[in-house]
Protein backbone atom coordinates (compact mmCIF):
# COMPACT_ATOMS: atom_id res chain seq x y z
CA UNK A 1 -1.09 10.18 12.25
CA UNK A 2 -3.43 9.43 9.46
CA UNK A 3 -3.70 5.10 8.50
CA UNK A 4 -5.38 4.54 5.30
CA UNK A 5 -6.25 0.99 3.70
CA UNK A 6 -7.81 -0.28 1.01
CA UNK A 7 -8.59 -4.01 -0.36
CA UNK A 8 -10.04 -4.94 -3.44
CA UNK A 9 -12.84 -6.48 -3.96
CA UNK A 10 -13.01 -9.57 -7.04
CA UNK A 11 -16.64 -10.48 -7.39
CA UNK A 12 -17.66 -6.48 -7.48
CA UNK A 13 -14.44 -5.35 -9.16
CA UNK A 14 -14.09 -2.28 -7.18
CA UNK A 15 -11.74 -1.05 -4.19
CA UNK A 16 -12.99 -0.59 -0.30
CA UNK A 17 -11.61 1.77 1.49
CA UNK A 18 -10.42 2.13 4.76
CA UNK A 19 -13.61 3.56 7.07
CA UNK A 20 -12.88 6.34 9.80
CA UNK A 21 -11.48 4.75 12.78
CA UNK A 22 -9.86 7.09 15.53
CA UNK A 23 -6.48 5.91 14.06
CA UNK A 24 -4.49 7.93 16.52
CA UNK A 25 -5.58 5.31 19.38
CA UNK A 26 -4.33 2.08 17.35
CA UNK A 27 -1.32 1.07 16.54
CA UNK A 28 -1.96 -1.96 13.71
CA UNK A 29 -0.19 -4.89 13.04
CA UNK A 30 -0.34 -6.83 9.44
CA UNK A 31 1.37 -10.46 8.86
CA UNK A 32 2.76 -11.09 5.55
CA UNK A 33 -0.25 -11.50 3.69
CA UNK A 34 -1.16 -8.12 4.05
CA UNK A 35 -3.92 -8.92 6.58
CA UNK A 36 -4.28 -7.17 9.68
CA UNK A 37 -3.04 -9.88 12.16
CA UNK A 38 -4.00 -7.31 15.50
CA UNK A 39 -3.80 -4.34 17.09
CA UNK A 40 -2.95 -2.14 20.10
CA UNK A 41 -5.18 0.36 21.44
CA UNK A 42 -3.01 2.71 23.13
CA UNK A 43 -5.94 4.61 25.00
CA UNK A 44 -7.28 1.63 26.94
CA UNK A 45 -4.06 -0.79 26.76
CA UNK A 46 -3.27 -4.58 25.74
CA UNK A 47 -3.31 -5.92 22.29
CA UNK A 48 -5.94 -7.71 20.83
CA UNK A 49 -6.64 -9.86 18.17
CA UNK A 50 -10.24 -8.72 16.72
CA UNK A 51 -9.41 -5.03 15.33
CA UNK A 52 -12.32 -2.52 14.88
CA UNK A 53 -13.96 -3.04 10.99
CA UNK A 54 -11.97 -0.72 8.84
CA UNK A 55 -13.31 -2.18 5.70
CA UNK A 56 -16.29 -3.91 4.79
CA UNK A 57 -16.27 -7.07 6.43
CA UNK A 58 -17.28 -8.98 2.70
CA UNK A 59 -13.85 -7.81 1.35
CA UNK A 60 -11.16 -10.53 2.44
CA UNK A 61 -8.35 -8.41 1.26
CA UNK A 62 -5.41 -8.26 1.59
CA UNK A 63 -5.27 -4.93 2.87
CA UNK A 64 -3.10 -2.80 1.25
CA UNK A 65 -1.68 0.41 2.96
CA UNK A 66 -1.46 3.98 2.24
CA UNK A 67 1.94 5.88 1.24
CA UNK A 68 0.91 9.12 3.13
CA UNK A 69 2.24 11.39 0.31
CA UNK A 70 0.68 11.81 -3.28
CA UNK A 71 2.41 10.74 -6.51
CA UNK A 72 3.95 13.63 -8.76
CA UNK A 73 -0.11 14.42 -9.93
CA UNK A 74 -1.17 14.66 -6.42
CA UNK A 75 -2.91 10.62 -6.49
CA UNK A 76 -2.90 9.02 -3.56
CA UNK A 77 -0.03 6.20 -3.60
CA UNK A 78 -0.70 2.56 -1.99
CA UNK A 79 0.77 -0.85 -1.72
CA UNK A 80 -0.53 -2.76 -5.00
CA UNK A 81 -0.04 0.43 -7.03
CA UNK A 82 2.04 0.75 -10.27
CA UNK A 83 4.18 3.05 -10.55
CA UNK A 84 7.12 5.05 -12.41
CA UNK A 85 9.67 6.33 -10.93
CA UNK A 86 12.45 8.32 -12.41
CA UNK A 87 15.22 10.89 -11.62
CA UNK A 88 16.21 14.19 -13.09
CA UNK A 89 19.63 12.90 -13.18
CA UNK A 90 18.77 9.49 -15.37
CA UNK A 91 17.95 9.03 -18.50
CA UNK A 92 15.51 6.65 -17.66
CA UNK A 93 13.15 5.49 -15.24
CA UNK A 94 11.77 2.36 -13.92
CA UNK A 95 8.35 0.65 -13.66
CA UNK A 96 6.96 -1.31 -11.11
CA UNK A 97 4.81 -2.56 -8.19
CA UNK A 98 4.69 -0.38 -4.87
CA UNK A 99 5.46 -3.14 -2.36
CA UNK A 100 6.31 -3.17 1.60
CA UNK A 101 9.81 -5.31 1.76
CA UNK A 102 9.32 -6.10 5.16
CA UNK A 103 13.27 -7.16 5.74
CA UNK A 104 13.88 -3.80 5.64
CA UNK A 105 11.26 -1.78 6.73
CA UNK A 106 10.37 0.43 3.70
CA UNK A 107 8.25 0.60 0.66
CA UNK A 108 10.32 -0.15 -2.56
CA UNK A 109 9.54 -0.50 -6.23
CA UNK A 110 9.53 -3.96 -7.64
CA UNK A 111 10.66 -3.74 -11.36
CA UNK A 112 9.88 -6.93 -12.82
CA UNK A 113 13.46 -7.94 -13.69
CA UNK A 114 15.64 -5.98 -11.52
CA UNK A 115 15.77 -5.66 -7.60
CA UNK A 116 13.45 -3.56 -5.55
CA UNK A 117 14.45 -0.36 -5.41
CA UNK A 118 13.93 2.23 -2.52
CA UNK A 119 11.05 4.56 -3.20
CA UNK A 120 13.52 7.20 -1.61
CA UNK A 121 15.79 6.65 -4.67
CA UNK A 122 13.15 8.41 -6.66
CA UNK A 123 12.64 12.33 -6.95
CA UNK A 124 9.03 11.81 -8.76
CA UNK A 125 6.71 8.65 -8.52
CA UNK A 126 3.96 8.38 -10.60
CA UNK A 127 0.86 5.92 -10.50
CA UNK A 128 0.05 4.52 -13.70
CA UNK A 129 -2.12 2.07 -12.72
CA UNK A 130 -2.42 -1.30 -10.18
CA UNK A 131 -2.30 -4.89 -10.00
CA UNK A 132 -5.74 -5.51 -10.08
CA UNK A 133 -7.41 -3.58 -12.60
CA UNK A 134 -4.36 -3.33 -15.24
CA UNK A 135 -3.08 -6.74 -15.56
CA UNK A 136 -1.04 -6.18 -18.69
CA UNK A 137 1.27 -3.33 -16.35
CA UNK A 138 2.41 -6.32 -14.26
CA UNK A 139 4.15 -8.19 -17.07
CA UNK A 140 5.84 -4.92 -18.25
């Protein structure tokens, strides 16, 4: 199992990317803020509360997580990400922020003035930008 994050970083205005860790061994917690709140190494046992560095330790976050699948261009899709999705079968699509609704366990997209929507609901997603570098999609 592959675990990619990735924060962004205000004062240099670029993203950091998760480093290679021997995800395999780890299995990471986050708390609602997106931060990683700890983690269990499953080759030695017990949790514990300082995780390995996966990003540069001057990037505060929050952490945002990797989809494990591209978008319908082959881009790699993460939490903080906007997105359309769409359907064959409808005439239209909708636009939104990839988010992790943590009530139900899945990543959804959060149209600004409808309810989150399963991503699974979608036959094509496709990143058109993200919340920190094109403002003027969140207010779509």
């Amino acid at each position: 199992m592959e675990i990619k994050l990735r924060a962004f970083d205000e004062s240099s205005g670029e993203f950091a990317y998760s480093v290679d860790v021997e995800q395999d061994y780890y299995f990471w917690c986050f708390d609602r803020n997106g931060q990683i709140a700890c983690y269990y190494e499953v080759e030695k046992g017990g949790n514990h509360e300082e995780p390995p560095e996966i990003v540069p330790e001057e990037v505060s976050g929050p952490y945002e997580l990797w989809l494990s699948g591209p978008d319908k261009n082959g881009k790699e899709i993460y939490e903080g990400d906007m997105a359309k999705g769409s359907n064959p079968d409808s005439a239209y699509g909708f636009i939104g922020e990839i988010k992790f609704d943590t009530e139900q366990s899945m990543f959804v997209l959060s149209p600004v003035d409808t309810v989150d929507i399963p991503l699974f609901e979608f036959d094509e997603i496709e990143i058109i930008g993200n919340i920190h570098e094109n403002l003027e999609l969140v207010k779509v």
